[in-house]
Protein backbone atom coordinates (compact mmCIF):
# COMPACT_ATOMS: atom_id res chain seq x y z
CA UNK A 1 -63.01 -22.08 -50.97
CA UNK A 2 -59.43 -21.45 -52.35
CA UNK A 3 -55.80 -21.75 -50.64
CA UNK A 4 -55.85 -18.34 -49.99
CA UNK A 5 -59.14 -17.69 -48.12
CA UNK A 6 -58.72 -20.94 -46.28
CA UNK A 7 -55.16 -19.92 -44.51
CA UNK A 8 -56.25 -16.38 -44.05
CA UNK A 9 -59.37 -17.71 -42.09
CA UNK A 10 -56.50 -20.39 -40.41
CA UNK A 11 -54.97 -17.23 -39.16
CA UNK A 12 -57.37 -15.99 -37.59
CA UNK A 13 -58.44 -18.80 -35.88
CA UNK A 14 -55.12 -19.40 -34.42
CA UNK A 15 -54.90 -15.69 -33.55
CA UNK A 16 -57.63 -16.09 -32.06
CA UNK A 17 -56.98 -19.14 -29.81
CA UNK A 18 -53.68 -17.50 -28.73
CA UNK A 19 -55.93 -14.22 -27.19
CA UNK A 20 -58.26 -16.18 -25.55
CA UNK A 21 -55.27 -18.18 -23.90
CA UNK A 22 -53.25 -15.10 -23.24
CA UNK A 23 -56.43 -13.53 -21.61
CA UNK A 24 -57.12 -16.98 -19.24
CA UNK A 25 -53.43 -16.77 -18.54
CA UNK A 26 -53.40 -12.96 -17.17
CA UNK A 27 -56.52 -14.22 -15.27
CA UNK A 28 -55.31 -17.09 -13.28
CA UNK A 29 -51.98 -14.93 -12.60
CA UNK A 30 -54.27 -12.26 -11.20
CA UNK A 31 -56.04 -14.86 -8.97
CA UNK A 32 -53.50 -16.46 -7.69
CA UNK A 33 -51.47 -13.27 -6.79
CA UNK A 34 -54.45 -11.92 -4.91
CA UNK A 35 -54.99 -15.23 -3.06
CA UNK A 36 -51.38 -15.34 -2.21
CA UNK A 37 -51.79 -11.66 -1.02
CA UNK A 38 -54.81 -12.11 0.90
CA UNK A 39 -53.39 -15.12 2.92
CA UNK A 40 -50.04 -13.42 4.00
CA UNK A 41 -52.26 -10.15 4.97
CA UNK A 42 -54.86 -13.29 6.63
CA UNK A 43 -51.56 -14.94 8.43
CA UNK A 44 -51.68 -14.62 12.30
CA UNK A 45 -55.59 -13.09 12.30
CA UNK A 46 -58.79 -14.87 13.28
CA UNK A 47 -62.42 -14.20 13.09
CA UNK A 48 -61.95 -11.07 11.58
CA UNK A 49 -65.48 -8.72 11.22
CA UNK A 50 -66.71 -12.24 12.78
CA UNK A 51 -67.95 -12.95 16.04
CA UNK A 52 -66.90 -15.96 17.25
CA UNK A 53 -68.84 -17.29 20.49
CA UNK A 54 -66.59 -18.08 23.59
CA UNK A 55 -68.51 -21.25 24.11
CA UNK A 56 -67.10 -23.19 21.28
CA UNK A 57 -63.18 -24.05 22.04
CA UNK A 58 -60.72 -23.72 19.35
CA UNK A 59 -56.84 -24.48 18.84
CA UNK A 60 -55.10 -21.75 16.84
CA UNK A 61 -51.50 -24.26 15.40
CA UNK A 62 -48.68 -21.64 15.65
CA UNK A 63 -46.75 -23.73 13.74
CA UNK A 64 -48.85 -24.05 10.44
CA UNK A 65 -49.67 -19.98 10.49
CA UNK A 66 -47.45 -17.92 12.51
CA UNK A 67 -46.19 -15.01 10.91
CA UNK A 68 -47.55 -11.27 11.76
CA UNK A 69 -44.43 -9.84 9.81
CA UNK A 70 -45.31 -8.57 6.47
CA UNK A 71 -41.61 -9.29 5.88
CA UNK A 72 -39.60 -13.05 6.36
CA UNK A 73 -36.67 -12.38 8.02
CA UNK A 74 -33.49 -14.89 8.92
CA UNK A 75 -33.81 -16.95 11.94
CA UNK A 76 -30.47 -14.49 13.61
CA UNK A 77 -32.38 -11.30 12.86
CA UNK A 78 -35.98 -12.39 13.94
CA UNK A 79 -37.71 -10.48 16.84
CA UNK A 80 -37.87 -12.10 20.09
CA UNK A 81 -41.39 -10.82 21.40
CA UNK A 82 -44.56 -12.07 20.99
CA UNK A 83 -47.83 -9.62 20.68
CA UNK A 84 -51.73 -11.00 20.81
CA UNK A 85 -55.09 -8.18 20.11
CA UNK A 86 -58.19 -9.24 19.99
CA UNK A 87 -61.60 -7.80 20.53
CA UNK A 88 -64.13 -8.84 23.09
CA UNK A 89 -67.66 -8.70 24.25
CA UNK A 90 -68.88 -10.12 27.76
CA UNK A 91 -72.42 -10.19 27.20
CA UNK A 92 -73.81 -11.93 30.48
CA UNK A 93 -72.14 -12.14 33.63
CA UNK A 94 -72.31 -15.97 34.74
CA UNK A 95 -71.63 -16.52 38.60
CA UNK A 96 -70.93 -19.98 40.30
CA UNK A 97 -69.25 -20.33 43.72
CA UNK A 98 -67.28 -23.04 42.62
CA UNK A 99 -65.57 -21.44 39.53
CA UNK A 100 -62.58 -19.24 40.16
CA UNK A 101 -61.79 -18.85 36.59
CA UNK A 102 -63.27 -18.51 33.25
CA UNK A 103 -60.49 -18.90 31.17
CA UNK A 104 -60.20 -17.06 27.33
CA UNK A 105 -56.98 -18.45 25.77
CA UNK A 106 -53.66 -20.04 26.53
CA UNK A 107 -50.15 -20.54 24.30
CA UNK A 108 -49.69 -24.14 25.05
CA UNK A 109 -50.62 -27.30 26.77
CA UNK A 110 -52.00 -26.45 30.37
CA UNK A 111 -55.00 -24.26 31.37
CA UNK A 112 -55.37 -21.02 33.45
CA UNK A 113 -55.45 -22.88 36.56
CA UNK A 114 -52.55 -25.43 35.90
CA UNK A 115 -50.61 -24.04 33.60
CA UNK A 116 -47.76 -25.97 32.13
CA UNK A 117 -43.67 -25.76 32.45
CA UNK A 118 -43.47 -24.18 28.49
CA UNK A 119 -46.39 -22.47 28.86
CA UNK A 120 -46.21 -18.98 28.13
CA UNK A 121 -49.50 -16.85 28.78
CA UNK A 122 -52.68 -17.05 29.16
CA UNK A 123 -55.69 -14.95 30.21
CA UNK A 124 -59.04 -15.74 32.20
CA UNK A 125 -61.50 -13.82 33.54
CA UNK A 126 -62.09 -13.64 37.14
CA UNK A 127 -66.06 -15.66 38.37
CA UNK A 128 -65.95 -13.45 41.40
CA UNK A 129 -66.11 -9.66 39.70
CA UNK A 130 -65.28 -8.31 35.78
CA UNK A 131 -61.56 -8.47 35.79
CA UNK A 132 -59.67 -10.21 33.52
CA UNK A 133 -55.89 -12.04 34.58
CA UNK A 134 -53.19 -12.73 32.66
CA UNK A 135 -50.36 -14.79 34.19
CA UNK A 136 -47.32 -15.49 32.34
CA UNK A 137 -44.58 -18.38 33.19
CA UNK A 138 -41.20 -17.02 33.56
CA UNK A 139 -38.15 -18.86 35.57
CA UNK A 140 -36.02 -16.95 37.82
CA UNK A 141 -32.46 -17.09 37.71
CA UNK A 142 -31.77 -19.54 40.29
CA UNK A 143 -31.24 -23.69 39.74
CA UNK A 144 -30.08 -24.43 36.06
CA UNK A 145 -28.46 -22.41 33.70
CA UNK A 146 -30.81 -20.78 31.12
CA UNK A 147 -29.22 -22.45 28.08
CA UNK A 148 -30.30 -25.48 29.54
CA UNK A 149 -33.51 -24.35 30.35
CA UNK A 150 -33.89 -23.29 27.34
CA UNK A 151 -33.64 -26.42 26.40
CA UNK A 152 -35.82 -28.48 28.00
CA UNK A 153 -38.49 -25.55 27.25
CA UNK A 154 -38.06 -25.95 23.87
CA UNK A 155 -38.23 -29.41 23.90
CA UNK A 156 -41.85 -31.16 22.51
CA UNK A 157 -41.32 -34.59 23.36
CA UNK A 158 -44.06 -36.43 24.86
CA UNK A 159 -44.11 -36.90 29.32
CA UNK A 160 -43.28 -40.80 28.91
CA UNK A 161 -40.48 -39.91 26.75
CA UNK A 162 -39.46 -36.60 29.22
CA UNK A 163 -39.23 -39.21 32.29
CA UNK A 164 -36.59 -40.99 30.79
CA UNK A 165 -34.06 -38.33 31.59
CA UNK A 166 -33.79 -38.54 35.33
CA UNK A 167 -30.52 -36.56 35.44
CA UNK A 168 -31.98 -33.32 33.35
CA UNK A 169 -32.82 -30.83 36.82
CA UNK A 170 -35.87 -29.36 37.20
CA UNK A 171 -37.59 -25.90 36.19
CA UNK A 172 -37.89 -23.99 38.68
CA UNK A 173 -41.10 -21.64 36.75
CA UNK A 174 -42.70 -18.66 38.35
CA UNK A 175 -46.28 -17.95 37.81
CA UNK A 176 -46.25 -13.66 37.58
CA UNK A 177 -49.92 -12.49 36.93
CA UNK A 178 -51.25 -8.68 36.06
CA UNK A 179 -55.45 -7.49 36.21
CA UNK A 180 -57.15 -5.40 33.93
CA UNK A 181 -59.69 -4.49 36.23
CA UNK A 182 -63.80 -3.73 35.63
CA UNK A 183 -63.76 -4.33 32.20
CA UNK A 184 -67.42 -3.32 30.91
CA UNK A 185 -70.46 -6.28 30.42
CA UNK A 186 -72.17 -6.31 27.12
CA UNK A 187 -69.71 -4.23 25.38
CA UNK A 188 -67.33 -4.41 23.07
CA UNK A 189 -63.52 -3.75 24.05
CA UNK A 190 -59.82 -3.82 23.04
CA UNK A 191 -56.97 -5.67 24.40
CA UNK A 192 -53.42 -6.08 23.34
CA UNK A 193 -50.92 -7.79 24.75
CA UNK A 194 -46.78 -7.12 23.62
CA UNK A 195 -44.77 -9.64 25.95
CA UNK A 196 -40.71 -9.73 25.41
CA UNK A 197 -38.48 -11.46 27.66
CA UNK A 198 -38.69 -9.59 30.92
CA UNK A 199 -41.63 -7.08 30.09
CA UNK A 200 -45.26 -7.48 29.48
CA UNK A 201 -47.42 -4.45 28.04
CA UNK A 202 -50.74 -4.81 28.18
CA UNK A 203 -53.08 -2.50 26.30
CA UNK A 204 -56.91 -1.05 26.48
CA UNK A 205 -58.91 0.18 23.99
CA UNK A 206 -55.70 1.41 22.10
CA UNK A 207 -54.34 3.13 25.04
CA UNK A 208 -51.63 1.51 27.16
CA UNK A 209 -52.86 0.50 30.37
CA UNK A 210 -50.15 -0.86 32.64
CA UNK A 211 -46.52 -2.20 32.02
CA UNK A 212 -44.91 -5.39 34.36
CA UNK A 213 -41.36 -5.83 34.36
CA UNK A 214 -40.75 -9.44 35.77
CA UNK A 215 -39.18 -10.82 38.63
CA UNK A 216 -38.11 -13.50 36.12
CA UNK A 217 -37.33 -13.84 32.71
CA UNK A 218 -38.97 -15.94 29.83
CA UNK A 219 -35.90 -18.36 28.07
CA UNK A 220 -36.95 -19.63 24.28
CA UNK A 221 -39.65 -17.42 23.58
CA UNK A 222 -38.40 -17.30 20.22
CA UNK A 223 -38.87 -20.98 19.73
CA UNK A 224 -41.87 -21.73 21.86
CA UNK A 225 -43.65 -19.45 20.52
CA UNK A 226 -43.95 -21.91 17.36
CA UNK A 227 -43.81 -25.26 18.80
CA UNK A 228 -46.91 -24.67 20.81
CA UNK A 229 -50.53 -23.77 20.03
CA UNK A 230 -52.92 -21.25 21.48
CA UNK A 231 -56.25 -22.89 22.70
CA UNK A 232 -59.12 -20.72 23.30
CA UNK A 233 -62.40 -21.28 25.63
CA UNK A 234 -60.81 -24.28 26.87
CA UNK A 235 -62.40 -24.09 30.07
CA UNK A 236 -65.66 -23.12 32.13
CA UNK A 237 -68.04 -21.75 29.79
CA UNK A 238 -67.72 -17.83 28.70
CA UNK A 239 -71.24 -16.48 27.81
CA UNK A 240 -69.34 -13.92 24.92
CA UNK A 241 -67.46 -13.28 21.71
CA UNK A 242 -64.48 -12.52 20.53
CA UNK A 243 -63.48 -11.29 16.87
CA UNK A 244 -60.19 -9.72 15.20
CA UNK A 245 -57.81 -11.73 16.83
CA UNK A 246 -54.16 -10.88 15.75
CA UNK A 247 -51.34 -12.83 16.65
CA UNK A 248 -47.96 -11.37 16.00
CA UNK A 249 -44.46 -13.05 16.28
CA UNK A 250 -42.74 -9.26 17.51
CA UNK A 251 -42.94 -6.66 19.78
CA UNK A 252 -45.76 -4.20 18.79
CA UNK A 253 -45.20 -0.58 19.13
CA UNK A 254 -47.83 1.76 20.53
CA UNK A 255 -48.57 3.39 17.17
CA UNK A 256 -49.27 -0.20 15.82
CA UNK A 257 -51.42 -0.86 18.57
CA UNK A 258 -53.35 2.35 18.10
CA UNK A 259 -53.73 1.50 14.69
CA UNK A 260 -55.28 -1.87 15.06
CA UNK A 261 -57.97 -0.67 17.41
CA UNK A 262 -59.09 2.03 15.23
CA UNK A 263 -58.84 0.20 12.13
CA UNK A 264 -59.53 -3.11 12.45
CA UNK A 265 -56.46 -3.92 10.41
CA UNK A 266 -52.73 -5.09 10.48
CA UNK A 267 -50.07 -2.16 10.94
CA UNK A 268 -48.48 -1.67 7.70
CA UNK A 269 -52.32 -1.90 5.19
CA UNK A 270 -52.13 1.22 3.64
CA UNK A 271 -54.24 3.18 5.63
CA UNK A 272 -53.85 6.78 7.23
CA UNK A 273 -52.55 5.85 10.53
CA UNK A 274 -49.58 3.34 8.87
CA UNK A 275 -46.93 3.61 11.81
CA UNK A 276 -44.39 3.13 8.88
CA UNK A 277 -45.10 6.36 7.55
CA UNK A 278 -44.48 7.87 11.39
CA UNK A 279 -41.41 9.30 11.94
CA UNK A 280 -38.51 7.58 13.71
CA UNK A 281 -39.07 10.06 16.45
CA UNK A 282 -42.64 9.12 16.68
CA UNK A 283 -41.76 5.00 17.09
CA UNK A 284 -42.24 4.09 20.80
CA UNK A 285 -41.24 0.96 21.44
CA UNK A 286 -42.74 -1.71 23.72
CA UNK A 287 -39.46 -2.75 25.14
CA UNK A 288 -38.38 0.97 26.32
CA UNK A 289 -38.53 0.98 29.83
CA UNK A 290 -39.77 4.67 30.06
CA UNK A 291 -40.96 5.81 33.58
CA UNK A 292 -43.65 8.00 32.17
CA UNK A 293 -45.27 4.67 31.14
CA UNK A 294 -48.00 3.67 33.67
CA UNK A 295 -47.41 0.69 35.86
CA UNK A 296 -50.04 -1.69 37.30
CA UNK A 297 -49.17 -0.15 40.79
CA UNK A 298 -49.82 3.44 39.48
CA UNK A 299 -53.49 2.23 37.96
CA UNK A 300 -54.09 0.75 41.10
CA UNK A 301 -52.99 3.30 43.50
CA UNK A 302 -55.45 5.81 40.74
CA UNK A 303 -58.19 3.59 40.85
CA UNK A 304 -58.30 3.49 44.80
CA UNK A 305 -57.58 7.24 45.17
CA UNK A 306 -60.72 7.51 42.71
CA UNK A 307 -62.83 5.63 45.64
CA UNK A 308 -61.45 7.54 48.10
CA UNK A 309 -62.30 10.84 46.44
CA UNK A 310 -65.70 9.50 45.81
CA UNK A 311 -66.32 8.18 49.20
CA UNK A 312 -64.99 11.58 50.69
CA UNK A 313 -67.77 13.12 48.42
CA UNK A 314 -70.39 11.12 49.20
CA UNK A 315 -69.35 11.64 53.27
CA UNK A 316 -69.41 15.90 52.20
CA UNK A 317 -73.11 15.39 50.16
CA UNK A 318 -74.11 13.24 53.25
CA UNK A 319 -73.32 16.04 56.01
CA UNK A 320 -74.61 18.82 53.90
CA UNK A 321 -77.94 16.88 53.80
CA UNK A 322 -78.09 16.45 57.65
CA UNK A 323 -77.43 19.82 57.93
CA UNK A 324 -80.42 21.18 55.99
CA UNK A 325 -82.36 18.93 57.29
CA UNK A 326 -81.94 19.47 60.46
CA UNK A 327 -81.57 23.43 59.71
CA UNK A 328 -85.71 22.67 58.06
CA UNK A 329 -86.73 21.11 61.00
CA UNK A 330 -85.52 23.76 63.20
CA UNK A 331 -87.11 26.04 61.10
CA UNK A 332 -90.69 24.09 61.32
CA UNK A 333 -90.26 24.14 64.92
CA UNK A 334 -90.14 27.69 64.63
CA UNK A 335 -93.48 28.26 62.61
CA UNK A 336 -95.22 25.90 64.47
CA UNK A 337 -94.08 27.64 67.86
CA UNK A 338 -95.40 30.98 66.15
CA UNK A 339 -98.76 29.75 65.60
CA UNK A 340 -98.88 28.50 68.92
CA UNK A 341 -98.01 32.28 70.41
CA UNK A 342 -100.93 33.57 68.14
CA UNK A 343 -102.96 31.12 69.24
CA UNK A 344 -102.89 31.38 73.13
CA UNK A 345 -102.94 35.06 72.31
């Protein structure tokens, strides 16, 4: 083999070691952007087209995944809310005398029943009949000032080290709870929750169902929020699942929220109902305080005239039976008093 054939097949071979590197190159690229794609679309969302059984407890870490934004924003412009969906499926009612609660999840230390000073919500579903309650901790403007219970809210340190500071005053916290009542057994449902600082909005099957403005206010969401975890199933057991749970660190609007529950998805995924594509006129916001929203007191005061109507109803179908009854016995009296006459005659 000459000089000439031996550096043109040199050529080649290099040639061809630099396409086979280029092409590994454009493929690892390719991975790793998807992968990096996938987990910020992933970031906030749990068991998703997965049902996860409410018997096995889990701790969600806030602070190792906690974004919902599709965009990082500074620390002065970030949202203050805080918005959980998730779908769930009761599938057998379990009744004990001694259980008052059943609780699903809570965003922090305590439980349903005791909840702590920084908690900040959590939901449980009623032993006694198929509501679910979700009480949130807010502290009324009375005792300390808020930066300073904003403060101790924020602050993680461990009890032994929070005894140590006998002069710091005491929270004051105030347990405010809303109902979504007769949710449905064995079937799948939505609920979202958008909570801000003095609001909660608390939505059913994409439609909003009730709005509570508290009595109180919540200090440090924005911080809390992150320090703390959200622990699910954490108490008596649940006999259901729960899949698609979204966690967002913002106030969701209700075109977001209708979004999720029909698609399954995050607002903002490139799909028909994108609430980014809606007009600005079309953005309702959580945090407008619009009177034609419904109130818990409204739902209630429907659901009981419902009842009423009903029972009036049944009272009207009840009377009307009477009445032909005794309208067909009259009437047999009649006959028989005929054949009688015809008889004796």
């Amino acid at each position: 083999m000459d000089s000439t054939t031996r550096n043109r097949y040199l050529i080649i071979g290099v040639a061809v070691c630099i396409l086979i590197s280029m092409v590994i190159f454009a493929w690892v690229a390719y991975y790793r952007r998807n992968s990096k794609k996938s987990k910020k679309n992933n970031k906030g969302m749990l068991w998703l087209n997965e049902d996860k059984s409410m018997l096995e407890p889990h701790v969600f870490d806030t602070a190792l995944d906690v974004s919902g934004n599709d965009v990082a924003v500074d620390e002065e412009e970030e949202e203050y809310g805080v918005s959980y969906t998730m779908n769930i499926n009761i599938l057998k009612w379990l009744y004990d005398k001694k259980v008052n609660y059943r609780e699903i999840l809570t965003h922090g230390t305590g439980s349903f029943e005791y909840l702590d000073s920084k908690d900040i919500i959590s939901l449980a579903i009623d032993s006694k009949k198929n509501d679910i309650i979700i009480k949130v901790n807010t502290v009324r403007g009375l005792g300390p000032d808020m930066s300073t219970v904003q403060k101790l809210l924020c602050d993680v340190e461990s009890q032994s080290e929070q005894d140590v500071h006998d002069d710091e005053p005491e929270i004051a916290n105030h347990e405010e709870q809303v109902a979504i009542k007769y949710f449905p057994l064995d079937e799948f449902f939505h609920i979202g929750l958008v909570l801000s600082k003095k609001r909660l909005d608390v939505y059913k099957n994409g439609q909003l169902y009730g709005s509570k403005v508290f009595e109180g206010k919540i200090p440090g969401l924005k911080k809390r929020r992150k320090l703390f975890p959200i622990k699910f199933f954490h108490g008596k057991p649940i006999r259901g699942v729960i899949s698609n749970f979204m966690y967002f660190e913002r106030e969701l609007t209700i075109p977001e929220m209708k979004h999720i529950f029909h698609t399954g998805r995050k607002p903002g995924t490139g799909t028909d109902m994108n609430p980014e594509k809606l007009g600005e006129n079309d953005m309702i916001h959580a945090n407008e305080c619009d009177s034609t929203l419904p109130s818990f007191e409204r739902a209630s005061a429907a659901i009981s005239g419902a009842a009423s109507n009903a029972a009036q109803a049944s009272a009207k179908a009840k009377a009307a039976a009477a009445q032909a009854a005794a309208k067909a016995r009259a009437a047999g009296e009649a006959t028989s008093a005929a054949i009688d006459s015809s008889y004796d005659s």
